[in-house]
N, C-alpha and C. Protein backbone atom coordinates (compact mmCIF):
# COMPACT_ATOMS: atom_id res chain seq x y z
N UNK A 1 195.05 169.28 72.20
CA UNK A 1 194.90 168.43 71.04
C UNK A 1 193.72 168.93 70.20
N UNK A 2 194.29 168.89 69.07
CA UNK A 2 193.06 169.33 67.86
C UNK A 2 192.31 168.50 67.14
N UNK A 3 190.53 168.40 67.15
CA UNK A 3 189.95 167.40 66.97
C UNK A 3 190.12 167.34 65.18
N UNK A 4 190.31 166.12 64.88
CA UNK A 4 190.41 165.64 63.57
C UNK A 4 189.52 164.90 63.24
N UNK A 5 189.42 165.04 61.61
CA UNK A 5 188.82 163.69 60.92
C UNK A 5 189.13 162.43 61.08
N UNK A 6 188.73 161.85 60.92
CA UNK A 6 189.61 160.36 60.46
C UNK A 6 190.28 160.57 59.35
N UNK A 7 191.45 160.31 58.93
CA UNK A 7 191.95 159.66 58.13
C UNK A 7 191.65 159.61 56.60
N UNK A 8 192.12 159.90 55.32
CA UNK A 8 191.53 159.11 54.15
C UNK A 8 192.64 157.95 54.33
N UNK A 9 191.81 156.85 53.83
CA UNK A 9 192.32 155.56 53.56
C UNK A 9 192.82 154.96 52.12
N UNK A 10 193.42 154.23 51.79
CA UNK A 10 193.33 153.61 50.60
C UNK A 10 192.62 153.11 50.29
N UNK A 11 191.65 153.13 49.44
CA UNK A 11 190.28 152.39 48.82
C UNK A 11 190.72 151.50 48.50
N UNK A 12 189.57 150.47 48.35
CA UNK A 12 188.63 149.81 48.78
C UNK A 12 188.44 149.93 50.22
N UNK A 13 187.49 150.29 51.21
CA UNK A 13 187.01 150.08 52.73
C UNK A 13 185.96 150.41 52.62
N UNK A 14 185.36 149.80 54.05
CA UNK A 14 184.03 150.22 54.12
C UNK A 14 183.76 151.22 55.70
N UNK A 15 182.07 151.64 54.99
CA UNK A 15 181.79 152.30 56.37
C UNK A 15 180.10 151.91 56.56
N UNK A 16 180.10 152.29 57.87
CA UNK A 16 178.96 151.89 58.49
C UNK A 16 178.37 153.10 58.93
N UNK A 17 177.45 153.57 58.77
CA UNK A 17 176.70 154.96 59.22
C UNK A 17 175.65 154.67 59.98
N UNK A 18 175.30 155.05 60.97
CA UNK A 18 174.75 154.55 61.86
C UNK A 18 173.77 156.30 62.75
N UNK A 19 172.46 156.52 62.03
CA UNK A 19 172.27 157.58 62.29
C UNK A 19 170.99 157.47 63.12
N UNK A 20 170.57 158.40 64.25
CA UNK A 20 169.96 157.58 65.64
C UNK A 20 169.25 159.13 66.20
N UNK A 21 168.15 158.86 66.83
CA UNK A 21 167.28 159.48 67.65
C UNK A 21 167.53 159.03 68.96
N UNK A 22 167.85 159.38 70.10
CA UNK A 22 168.06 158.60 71.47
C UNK A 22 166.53 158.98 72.40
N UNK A 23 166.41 158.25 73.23
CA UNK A 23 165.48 158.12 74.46
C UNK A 23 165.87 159.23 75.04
N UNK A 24 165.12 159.07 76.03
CA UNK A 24 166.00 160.09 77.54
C UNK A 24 166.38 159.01 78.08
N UNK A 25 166.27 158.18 78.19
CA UNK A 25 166.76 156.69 78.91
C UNK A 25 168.09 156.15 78.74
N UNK A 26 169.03 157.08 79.69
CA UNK A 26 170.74 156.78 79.61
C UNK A 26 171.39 155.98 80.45
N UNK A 27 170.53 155.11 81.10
CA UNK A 27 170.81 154.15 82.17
C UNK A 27 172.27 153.18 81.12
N UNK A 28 172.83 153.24 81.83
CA UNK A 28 173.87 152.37 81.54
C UNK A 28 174.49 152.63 80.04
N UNK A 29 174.01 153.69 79.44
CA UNK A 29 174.67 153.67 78.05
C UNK A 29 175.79 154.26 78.60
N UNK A 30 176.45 155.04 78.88
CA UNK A 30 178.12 155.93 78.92
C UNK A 30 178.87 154.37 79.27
N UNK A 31 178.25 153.47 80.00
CA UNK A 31 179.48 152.65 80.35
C UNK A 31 179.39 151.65 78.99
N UNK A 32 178.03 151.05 78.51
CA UNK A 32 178.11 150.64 77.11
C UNK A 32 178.61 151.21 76.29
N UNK A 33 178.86 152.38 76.13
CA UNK A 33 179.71 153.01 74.81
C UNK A 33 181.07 152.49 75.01
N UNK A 34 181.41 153.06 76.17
CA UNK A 34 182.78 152.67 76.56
C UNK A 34 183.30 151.22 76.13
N UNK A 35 182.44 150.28 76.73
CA UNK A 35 183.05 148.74 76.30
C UNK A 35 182.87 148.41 75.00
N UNK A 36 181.72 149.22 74.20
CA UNK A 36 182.07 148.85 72.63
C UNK A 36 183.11 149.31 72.06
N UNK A 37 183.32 150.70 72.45
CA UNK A 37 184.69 151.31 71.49
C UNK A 37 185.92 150.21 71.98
N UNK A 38 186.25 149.71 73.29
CA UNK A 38 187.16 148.72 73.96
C UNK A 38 187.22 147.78 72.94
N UNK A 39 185.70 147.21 72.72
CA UNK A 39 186.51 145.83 71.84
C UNK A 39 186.11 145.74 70.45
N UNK A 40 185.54 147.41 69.92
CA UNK A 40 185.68 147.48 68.18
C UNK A 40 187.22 147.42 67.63
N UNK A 41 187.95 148.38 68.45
CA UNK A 41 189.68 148.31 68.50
C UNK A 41 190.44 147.29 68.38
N UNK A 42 189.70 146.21 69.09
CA UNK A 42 190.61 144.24 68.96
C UNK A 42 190.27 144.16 67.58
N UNK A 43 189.11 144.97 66.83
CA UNK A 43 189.01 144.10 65.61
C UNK A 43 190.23 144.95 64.50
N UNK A 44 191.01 143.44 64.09
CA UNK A 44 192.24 144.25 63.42
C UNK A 44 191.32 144.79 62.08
N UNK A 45 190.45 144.61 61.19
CA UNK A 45 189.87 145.37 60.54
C UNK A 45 189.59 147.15 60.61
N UNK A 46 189.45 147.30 62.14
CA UNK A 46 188.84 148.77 62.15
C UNK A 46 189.47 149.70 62.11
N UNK A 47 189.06 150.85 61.64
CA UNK A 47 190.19 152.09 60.97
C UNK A 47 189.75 152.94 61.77
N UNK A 48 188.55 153.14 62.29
CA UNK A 48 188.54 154.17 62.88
C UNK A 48 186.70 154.36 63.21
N UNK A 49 186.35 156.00 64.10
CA UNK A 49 184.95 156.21 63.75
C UNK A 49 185.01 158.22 64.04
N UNK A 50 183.71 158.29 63.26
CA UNK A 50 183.57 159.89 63.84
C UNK A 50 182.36 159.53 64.06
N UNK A 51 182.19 161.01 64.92
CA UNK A 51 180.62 161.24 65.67
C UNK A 51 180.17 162.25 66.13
N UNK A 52 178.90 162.63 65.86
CA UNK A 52 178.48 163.82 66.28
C UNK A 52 177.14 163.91 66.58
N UNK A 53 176.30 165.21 67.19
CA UNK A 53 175.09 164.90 67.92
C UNK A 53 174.95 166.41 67.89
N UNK A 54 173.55 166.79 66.83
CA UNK A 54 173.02 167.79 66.74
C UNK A 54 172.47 168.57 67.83
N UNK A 55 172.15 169.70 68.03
CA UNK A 55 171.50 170.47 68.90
C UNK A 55 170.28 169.99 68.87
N UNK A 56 169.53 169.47 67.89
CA UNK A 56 167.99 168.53 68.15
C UNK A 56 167.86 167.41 68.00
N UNK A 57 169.26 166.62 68.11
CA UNK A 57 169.22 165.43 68.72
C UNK A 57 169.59 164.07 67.86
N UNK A 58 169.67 164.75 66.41
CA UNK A 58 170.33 163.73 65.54
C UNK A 58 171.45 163.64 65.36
N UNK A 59 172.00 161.70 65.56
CA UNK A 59 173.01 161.62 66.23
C UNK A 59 173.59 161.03 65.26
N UNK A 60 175.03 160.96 64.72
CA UNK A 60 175.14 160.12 63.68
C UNK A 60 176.73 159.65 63.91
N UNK A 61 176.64 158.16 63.32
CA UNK A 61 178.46 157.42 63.64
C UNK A 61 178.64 157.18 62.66
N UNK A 62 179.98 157.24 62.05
CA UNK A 62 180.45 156.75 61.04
C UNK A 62 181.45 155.71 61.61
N UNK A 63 181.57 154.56 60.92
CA UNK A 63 182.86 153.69 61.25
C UNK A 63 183.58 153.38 60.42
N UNK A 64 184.37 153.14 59.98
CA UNK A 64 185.47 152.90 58.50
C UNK A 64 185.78 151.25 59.20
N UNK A 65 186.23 150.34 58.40
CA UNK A 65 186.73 148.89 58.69
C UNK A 65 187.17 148.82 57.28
N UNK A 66 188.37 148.27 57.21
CA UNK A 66 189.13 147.52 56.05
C UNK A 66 188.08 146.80 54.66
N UNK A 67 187.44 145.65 55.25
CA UNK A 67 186.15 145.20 54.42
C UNK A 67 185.23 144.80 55.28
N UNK A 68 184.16 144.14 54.58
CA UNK A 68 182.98 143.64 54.65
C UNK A 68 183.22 142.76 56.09
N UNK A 69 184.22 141.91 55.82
CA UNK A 69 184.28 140.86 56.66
C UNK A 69 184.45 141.68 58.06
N UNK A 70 185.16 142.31 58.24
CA UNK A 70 185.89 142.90 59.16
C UNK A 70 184.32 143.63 59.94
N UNK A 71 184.23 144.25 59.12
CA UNK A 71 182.03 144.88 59.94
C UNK A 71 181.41 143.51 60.38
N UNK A 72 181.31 142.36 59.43
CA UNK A 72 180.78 140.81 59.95
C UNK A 72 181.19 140.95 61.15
N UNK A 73 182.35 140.74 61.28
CA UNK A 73 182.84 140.14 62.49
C UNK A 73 182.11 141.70 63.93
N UNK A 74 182.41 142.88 63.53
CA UNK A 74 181.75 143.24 64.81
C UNK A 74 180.39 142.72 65.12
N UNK A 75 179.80 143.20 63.88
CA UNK A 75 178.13 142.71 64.00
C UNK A 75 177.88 141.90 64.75
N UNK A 76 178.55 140.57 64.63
CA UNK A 76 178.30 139.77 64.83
C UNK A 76 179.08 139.15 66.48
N UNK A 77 179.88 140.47 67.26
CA UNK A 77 180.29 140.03 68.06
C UNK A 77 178.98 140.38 69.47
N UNK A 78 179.31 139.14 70.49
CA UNK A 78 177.86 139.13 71.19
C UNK A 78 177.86 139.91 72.20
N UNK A 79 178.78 140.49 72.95
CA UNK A 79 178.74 141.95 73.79
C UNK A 79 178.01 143.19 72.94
N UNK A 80 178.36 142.81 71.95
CA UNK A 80 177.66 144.27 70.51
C UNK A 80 176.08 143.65 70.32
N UNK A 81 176.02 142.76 70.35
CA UNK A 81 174.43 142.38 69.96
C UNK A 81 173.68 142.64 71.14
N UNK A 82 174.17 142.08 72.09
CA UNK A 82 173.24 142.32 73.76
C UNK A 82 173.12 144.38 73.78
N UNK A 83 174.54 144.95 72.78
CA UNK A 83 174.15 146.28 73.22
C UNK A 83 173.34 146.72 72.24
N UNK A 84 173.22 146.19 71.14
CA UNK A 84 171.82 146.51 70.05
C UNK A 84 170.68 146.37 70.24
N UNK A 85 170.85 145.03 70.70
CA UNK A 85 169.33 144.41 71.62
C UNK A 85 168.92 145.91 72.84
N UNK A 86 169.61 146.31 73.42
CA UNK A 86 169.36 147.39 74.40
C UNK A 86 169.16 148.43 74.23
N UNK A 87 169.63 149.05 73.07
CA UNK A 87 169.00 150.23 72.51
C UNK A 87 168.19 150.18 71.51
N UNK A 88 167.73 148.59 70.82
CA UNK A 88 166.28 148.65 70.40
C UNK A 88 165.38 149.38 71.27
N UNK A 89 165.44 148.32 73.02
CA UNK A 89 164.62 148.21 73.87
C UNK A 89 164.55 149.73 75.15
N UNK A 90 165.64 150.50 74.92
CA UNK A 90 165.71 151.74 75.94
C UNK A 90 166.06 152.82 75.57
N UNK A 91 167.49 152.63 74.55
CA UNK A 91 168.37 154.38 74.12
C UNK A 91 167.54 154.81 73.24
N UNK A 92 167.00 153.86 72.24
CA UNK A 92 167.26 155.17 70.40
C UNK A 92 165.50 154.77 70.24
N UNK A 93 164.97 156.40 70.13
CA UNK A 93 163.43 155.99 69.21
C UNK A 93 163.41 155.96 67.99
N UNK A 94 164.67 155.90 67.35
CA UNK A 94 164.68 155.49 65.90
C UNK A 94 165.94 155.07 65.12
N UNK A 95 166.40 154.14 64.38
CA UNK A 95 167.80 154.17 63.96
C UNK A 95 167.73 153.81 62.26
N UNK A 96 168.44 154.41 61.63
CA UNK A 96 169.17 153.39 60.09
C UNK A 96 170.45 153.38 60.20
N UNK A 97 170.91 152.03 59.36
CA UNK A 97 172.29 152.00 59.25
C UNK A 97 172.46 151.92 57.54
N UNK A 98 173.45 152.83 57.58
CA UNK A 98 173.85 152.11 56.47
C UNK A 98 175.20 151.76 55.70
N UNK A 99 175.55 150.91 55.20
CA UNK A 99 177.01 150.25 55.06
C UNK A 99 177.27 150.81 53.32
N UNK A 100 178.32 150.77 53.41
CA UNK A 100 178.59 151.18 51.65
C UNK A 100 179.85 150.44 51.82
N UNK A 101 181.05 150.89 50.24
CA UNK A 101 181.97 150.27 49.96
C UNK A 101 182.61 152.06 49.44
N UNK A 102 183.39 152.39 50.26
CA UNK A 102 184.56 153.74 49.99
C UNK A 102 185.15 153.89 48.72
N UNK A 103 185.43 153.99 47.33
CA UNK A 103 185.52 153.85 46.44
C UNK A 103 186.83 155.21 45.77
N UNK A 104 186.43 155.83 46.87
CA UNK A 104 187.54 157.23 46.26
C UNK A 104 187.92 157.98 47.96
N UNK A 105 188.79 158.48 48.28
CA UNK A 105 189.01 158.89 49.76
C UNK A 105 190.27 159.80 49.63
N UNK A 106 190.30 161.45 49.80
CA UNK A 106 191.40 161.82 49.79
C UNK A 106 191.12 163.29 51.60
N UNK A 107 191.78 163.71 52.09
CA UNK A 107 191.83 164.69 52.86
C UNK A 107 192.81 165.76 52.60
N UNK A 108 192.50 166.64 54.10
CA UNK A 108 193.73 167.64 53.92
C UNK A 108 193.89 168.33 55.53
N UNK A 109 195.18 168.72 55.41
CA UNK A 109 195.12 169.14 56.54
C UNK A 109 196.10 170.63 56.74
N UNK A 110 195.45 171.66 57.16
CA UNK A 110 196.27 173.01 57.30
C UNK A 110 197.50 173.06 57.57
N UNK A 111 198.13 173.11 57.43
CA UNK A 111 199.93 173.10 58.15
C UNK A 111 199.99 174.80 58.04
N UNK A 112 199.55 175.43 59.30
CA UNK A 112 200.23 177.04 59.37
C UNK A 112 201.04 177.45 60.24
């Protein structure tokens, strides 16, 4: 299987960028990642995410969701907060997020 982009979408959507310095402190994150991607997926809003992690350590997520509401609702779900709360307190020595509104979105893809 060949790794892909996400998707262009039909505009209006949003995304969440989420760009991060980590700890050395990986206690329990691989299984926290795991249960967030589990129940970002229930949210019928979400389109998708990419991700990647530099050779010096800057790490960055993108998430796409339908709208605004649809990001509310993860934010605001409380398995996701207890795991924010935790990488305030152990994974990341630094984070920004930032949310926008997708406004134009087209891709492409090789067919050879």
């Amino acid at each position: 299987m060949t790794t892909q982009p996400v998707q262009a979408f039909e505009p209006p959507y949003v995304m969440a960028v989420f760009s991060n310095i980590r700890t050395d402190d990986d206690s329990g994150y691989p299984e926290t990642l795991v249960r967030m991607k589990e129940i970002v997926r229930t949210n019928p809003g979400y389109l998708g995410y990419e991700s990647a992690r530099t050779p010096g350590g800057l790490g960055i997520t993108v998430a796409y969701f339908r709208d605004h509401e649809s990001l509310t609702v993860w934010r605001k779900d409380l398995e996701h907060q207890a795991a924010m709360k935790q990488g305030r307190s152990d994974w990341y020595e630094s984070y920004t997020l930032h949310v926008a509104t997708v406004e134009r979105s087209h891709g492409f893809v090789r067919n050879d």
